[in-house]
C-alpha atoms as a PDB file:
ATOM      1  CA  UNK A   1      69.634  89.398 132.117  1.00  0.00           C
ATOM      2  CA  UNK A   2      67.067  91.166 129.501  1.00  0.00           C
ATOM      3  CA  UNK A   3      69.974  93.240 128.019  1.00  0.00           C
ATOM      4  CA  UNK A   4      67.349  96.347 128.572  1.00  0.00           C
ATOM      5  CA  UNK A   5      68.688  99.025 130.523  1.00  0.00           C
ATOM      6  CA  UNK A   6      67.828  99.205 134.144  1.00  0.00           C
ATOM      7  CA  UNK A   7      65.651 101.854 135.307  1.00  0.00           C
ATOM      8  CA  UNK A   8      68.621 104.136 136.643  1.00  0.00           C
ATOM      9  CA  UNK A   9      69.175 104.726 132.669  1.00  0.00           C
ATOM     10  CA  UNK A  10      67.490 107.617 131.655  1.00  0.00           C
ATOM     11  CA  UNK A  11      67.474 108.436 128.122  1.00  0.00           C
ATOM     12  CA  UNK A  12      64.470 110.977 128.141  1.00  0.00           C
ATOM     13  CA  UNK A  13      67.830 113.463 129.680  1.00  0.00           C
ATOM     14  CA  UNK A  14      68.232 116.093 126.280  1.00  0.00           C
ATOM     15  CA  UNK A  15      72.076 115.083 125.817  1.00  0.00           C
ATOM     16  CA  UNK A  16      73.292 112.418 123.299  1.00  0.00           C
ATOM     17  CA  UNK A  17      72.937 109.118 124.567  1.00  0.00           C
ATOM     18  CA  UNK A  18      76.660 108.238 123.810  1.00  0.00           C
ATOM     19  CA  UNK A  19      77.419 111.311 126.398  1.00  0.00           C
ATOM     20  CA  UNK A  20      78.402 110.647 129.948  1.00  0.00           C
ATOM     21  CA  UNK A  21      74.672 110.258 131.559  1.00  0.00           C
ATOM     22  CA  UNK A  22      73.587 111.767 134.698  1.00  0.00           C
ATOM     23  CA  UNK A  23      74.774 110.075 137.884  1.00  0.00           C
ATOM     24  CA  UNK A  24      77.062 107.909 136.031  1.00  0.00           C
ATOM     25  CA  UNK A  25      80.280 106.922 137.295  1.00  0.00           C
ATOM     26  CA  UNK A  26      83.943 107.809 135.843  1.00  0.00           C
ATOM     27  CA  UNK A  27      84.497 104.136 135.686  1.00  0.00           C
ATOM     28  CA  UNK A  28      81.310 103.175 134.115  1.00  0.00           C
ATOM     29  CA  UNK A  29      81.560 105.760 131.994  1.00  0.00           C
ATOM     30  CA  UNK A  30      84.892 104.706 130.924  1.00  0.00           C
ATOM     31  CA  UNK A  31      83.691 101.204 130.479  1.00  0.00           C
ATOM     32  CA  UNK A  32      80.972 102.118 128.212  1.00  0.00           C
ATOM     33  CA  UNK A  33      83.570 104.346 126.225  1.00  0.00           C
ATOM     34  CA  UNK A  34      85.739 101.137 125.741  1.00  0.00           C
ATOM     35  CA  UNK A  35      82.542  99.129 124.562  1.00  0.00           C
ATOM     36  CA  UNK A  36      81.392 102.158 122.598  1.00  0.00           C
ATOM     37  CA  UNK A  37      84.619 102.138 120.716  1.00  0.00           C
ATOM     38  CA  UNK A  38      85.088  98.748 119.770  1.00  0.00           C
ATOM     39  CA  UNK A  39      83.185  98.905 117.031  1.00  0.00           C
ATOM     40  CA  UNK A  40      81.073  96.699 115.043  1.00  0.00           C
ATOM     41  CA  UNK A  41      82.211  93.593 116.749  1.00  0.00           C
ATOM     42  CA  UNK A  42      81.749  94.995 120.175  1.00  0.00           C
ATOM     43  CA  UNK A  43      81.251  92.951 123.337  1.00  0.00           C
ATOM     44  CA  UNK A  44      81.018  93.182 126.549  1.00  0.00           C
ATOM     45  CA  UNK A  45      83.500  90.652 127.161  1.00  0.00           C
ATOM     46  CA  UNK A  46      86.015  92.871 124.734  1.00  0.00           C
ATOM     47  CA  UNK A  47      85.422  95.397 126.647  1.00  0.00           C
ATOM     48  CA  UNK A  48      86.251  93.480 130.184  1.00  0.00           C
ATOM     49  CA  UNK A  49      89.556  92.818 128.655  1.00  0.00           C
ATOM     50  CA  UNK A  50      90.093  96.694 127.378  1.00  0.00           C
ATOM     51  CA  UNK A  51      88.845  98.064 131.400  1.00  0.00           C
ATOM     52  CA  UNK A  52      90.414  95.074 132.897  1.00  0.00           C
ATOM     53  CA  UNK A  53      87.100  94.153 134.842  1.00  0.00           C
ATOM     54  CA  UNK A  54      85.453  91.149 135.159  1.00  0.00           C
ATOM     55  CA  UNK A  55      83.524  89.932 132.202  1.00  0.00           C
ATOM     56  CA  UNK A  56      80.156  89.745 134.514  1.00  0.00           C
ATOM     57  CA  UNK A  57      81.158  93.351 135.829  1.00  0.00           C
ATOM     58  CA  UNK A  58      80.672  94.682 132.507  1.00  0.00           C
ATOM     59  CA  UNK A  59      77.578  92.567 131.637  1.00  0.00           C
ATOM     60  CA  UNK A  60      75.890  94.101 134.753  1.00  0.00           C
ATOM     61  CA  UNK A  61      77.116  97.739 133.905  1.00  0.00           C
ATOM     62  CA  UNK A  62      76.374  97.366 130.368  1.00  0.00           C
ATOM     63  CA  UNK A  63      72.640  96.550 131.130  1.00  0.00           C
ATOM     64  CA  UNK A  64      72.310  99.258 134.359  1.00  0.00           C
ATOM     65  CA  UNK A  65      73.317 101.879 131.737  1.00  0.00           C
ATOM     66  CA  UNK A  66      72.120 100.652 128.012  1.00  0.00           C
ATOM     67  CA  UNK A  67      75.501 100.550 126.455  1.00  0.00           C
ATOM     68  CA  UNK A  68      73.665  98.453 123.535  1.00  0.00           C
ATOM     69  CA  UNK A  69      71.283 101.295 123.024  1.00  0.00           C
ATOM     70  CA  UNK A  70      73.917 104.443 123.411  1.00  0.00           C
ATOM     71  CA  UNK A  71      76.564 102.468 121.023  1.00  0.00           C
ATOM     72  CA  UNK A  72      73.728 102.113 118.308  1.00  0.00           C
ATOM     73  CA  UNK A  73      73.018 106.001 118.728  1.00  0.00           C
ATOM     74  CA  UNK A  74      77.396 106.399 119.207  1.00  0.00           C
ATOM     75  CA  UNK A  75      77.281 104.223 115.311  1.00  0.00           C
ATOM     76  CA  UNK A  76      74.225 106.395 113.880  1.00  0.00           C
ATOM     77  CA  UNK A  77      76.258 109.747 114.930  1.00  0.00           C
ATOM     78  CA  UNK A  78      79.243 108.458 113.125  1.00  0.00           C
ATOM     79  CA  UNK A  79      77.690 107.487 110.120  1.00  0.00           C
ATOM     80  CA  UNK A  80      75.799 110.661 109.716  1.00  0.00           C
ATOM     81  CA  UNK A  81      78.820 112.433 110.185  1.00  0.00           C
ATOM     82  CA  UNK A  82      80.690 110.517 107.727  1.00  0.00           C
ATOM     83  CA  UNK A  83      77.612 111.282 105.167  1.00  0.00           C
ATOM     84  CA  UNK A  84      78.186 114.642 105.871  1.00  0.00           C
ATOM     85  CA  UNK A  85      81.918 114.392 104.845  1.00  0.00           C
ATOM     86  CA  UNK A  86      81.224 112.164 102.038  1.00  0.00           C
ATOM     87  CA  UNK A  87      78.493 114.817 100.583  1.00  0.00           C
ATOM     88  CA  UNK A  88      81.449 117.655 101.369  1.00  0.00           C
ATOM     89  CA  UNK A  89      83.763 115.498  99.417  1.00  0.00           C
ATOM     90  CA  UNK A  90      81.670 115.374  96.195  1.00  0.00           C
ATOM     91  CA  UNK A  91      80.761 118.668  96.391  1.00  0.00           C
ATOM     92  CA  UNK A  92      84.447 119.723  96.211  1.00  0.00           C
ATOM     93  CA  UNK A  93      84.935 117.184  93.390  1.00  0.00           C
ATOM     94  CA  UNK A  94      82.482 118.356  90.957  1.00  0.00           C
ATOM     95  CA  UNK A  95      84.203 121.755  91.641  1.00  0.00           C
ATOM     96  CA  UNK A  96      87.307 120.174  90.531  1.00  0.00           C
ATOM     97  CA  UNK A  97      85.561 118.938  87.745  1.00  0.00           C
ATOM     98  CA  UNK A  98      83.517 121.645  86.749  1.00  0.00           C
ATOM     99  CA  UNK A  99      86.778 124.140  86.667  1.00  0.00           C
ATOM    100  CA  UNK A 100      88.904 121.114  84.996  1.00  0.00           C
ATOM    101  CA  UNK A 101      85.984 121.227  82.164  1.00  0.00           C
ATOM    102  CA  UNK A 102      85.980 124.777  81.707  1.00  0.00           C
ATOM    103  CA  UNK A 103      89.818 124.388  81.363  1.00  0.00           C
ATOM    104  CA  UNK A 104      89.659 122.069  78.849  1.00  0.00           C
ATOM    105  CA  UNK A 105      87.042 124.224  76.851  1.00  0.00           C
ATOM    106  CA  UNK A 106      89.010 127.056  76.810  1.00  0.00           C
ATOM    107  CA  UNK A 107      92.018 125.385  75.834  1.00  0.00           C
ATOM    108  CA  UNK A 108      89.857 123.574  72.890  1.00  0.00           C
ATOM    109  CA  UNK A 109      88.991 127.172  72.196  1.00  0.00           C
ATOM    110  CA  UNK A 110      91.798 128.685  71.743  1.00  0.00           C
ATOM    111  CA  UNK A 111      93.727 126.117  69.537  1.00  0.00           C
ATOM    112  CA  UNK A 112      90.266 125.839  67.519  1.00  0.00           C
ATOM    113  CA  UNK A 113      90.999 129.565  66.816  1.00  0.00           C
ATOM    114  CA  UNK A 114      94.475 129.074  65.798  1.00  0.00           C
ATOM    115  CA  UNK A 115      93.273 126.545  63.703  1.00  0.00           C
ATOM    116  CA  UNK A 116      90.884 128.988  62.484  1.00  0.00           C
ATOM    117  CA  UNK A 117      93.315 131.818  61.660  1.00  0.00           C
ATOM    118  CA  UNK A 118      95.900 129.713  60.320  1.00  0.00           C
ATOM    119  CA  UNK A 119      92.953 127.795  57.648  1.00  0.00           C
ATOM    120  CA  UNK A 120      92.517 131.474  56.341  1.00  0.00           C
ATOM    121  CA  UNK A 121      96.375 132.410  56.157  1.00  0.00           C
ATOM    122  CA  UNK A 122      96.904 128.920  54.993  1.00  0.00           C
ATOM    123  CA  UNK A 123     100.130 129.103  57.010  1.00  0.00           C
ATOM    124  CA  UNK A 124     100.758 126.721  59.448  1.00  0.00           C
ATOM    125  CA  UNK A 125      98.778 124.526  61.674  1.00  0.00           C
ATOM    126  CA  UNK A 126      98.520 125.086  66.130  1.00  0.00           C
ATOM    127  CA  UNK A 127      99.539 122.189  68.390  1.00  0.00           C
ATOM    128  CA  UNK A 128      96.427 120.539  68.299  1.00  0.00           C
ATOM    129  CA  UNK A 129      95.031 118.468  65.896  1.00  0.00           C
ATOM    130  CA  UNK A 130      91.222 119.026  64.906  1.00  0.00           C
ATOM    131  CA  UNK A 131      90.534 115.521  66.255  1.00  0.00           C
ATOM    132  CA  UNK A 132      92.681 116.486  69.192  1.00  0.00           C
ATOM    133  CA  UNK A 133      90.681 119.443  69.768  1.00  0.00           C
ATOM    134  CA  UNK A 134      87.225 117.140  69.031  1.00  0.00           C
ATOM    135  CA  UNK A 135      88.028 114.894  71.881  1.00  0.00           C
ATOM    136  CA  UNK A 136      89.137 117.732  73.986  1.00  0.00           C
ATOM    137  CA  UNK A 137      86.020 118.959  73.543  1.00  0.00           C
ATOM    138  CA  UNK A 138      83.573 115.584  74.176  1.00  0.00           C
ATOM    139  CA  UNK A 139      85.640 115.371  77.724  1.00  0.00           C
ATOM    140  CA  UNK A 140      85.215 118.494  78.784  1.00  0.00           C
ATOM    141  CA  UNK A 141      81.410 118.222  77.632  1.00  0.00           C
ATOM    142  CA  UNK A 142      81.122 114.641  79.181  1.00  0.00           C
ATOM    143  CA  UNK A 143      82.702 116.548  82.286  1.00  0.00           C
ATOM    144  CA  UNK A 144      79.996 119.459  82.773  1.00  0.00           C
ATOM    145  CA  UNK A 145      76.828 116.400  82.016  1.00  0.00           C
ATOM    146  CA  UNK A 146      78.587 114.376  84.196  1.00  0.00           C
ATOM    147  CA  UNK A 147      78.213 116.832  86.925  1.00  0.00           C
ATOM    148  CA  UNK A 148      75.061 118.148  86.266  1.00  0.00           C
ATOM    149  CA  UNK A 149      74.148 114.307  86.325  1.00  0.00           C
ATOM    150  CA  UNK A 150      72.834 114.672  83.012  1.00  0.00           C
ATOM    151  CA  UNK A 151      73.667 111.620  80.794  1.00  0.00           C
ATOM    152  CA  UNK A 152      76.622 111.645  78.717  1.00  0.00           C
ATOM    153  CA  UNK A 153      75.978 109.562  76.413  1.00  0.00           C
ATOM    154  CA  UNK A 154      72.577 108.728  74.368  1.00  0.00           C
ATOM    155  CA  UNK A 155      72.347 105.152  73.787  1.00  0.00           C
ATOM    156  CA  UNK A 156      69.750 104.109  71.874  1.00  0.00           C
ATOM    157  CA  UNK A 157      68.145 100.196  71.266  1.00  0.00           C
ATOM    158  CA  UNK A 158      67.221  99.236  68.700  1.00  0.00           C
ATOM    159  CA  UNK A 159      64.385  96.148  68.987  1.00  0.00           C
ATOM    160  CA  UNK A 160      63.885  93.621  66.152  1.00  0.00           C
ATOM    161  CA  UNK A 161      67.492  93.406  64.881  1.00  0.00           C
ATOM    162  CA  UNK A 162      69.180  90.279  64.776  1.00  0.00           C
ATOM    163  CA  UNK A 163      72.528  89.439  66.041  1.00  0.00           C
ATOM    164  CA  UNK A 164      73.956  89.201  62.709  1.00  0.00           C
ATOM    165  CA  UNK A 165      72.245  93.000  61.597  1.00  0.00           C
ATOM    166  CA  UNK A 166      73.837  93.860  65.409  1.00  0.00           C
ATOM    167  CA  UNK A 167      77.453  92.644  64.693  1.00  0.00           C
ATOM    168  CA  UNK A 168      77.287  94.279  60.817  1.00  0.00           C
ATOM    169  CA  UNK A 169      75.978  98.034  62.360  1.00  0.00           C
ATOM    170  CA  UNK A 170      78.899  97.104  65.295  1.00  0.00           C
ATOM    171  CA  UNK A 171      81.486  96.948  62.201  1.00  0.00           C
ATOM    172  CA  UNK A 172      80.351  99.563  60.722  1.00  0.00           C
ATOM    173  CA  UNK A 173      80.390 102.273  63.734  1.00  0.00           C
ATOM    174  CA  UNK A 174      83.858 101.063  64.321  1.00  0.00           C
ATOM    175  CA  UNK A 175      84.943 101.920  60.801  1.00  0.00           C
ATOM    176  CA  UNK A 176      83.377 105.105  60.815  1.00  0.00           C
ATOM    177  CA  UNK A 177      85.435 105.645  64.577  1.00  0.00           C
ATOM    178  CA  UNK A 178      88.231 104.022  63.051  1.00  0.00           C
ATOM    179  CA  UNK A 179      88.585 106.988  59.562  1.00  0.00           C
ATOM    180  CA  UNK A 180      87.815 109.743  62.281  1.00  0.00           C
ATOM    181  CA  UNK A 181      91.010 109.020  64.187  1.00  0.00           C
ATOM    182  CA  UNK A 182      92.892 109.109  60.873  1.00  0.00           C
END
């Protein structure tokens, strides 16, 4: 057998391929639904054991109504579909994001204020630490890029240095991280 469909097939109909076809029987139809849904590692002999038919019975049915051909168009449905969902999905989460961010601004904001107004009272200091409120701020910025798909970060190399001029600038960023934490 060519594994072509015979020419009782006929795709040129305008409904999905992995539809019931024209003239097609209940139990063909069910037999192609049992290949159809096996997946990836579909056979036809799988699906002889699913229908409880004869592994030649489905061979011959498989081939008299493309099953091959309507499972490939059953698989490209699905994963269009799931695109679909996935592209939902990450829309949703950079609105998540996005309203997280602005969150985290606003909170940033307001305890920079009280920082603010207490520095001029000299009274007192808010809840949040100025470095606090500095890496509240690079999140919620990191955030917003991030979801813009902007970068977040601006790396820069640098050609010509050697490995010992790259470990000594190295040690010398991480001091300068190390005093800001302080």
């Amino acid at each position: 057998m060519s594994g072509a469909p015979s020419k009782e097939f006929d795709a040129a109909d305008d409904r999905p391929l992995f539809d019931r076809q024209p003239r097609e029987s209940d139990q063909s139809f069910a037999g192609f639904v049992a290949y159809r849904d096996l997946g990836p590692s579909r056979s036809t002999e799988k699906a002889a054991q699913v229908v409880g038919k004869s592994h030649g019975h489905c061979q011959n049915i498989c081939t008299r109504w493309g099953w091959r051909q309507r499972a490939a168009a059953w698989d490209r449905e699905l994963d269009k579909k799931k695109r679909a969902e996935d592209l939902a999905a990450i829309g949703q989460m950079r609105r998540r994001h996005l309203k997280l961010s602005e969150g985290m601004q606003r909170l940033a904001l307001l305890e920079l204020e009280k920082l603010l107004t207490v520095a001029e009272k000299k009274g007192s200091a808010g809840q949040l630490t100025s470095g606090d409120i500095t890496k509240l701020v690079e999140a919620a910025t990191k955030i917003d890029r991030l979801n813009y798909e902007m970068p977040s970060e601006i790396i820069e190399e640098r050609g010509g240095m050697t490995e010992a001029e790259r470990d000594a600038r190295i040690a010398q960023l991480q001091a300068v991280l190390q005093d800001s934490d302080e």
